[in-house]
Protein backbone atom coordinates (compact mmCIF):
# COMPACT_ATOMS: atom_id res chain seq x y z
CA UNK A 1 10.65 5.37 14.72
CA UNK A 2 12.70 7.12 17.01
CA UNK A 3 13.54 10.86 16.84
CA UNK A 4 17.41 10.16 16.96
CA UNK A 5 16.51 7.80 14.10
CA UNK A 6 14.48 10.67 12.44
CA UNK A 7 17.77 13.33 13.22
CA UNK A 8 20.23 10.71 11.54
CA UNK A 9 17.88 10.23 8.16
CA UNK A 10 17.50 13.92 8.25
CA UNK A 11 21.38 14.69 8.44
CA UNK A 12 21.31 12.06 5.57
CA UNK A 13 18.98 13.97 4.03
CA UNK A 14 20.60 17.86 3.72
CA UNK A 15 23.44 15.88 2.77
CA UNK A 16 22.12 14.57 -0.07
CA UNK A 17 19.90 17.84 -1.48
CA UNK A 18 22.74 20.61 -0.15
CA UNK A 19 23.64 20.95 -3.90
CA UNK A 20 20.82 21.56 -5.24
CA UNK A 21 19.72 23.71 -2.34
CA UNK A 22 22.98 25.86 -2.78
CA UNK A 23 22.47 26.08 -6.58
CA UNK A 24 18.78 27.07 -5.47
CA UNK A 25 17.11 24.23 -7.66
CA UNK A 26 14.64 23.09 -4.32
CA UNK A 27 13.57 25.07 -1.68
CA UNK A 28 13.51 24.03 2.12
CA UNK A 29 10.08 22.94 1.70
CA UNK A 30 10.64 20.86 -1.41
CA UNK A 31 13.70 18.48 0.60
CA UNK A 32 11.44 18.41 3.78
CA UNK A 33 8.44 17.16 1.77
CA UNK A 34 10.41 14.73 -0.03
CA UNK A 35 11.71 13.75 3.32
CA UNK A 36 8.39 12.82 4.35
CA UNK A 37 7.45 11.21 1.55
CA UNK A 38 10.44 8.62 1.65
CA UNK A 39 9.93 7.96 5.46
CA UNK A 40 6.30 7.17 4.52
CA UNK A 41 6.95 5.03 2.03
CA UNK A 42 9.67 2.76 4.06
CA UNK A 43 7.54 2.62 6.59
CA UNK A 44 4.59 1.52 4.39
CA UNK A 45 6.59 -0.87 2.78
CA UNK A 46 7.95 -2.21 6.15
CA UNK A 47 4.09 -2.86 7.40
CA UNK A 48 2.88 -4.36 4.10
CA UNK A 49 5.94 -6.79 4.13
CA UNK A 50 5.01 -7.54 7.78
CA UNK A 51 1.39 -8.43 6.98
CA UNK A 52 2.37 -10.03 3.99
CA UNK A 53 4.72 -12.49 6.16
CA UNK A 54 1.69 -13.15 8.79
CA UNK A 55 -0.72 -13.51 6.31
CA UNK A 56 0.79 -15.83 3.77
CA UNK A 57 -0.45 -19.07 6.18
CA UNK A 58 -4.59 -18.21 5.09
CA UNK A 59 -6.19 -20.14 2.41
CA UNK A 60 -9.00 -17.43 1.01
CA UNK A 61 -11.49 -20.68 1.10
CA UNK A 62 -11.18 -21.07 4.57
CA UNK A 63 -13.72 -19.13 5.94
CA UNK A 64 -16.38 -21.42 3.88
CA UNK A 65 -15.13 -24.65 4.49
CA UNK A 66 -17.93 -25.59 6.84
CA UNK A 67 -20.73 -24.26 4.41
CA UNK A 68 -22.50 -26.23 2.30
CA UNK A 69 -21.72 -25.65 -1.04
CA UNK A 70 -24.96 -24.78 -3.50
CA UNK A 71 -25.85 -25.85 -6.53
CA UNK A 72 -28.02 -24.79 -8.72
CA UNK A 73 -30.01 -26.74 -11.55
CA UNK A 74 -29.46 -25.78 -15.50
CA UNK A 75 -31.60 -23.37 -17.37
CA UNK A 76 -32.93 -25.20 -20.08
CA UNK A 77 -35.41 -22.45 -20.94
CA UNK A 78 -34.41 -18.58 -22.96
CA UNK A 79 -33.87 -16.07 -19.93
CA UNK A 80 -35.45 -12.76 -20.45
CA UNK A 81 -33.46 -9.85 -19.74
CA UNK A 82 -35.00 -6.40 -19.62
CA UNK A 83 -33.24 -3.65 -21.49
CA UNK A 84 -32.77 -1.57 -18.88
CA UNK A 85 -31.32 -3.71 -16.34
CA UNK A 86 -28.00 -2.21 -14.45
């Protein structure tokens, strides 16, 4: 993000809250902080689509496909288990 970028949003910005700044229903502080908080959730967005795109290739089994798999035999016997176990 570029700071012209970030000067162009914020124009966008005071134009959108000067009502309620002029009526004096948000402070400075309140329009700068939402300010932030809408660039930081674009951008989030933006880098959670982008990982989304390069990730959606990977099967989640891959990384075992050269292990043997394990199996186990049946219990055919009553399994004991203590009370306190966590």
């Amino acid at each position: 993000m570029t700071q012209e970028l970030v000067n162009q949003i914020l124009l966008e910005v005071n134009a959108h809250y000067e009502p309620r700044l002029n009526a004096g229903l948000i402070t400075d502080t309140q329009m700068y902080s939402n300010f932030v908080k809408w660039i930081k959730r674009k951008y989030t967005q933006k880098t959670y689509q982008s990982s989304e795109k390069q990730n959606s290739n990977l099967d989640v089994n891959t990384a075992w496909a050269d292990q043997a798999s394990q199996h186990h035999a049946a219990v055919n016997s009553p399994v004991h288990i203590p009370e306190d176990f966590v």
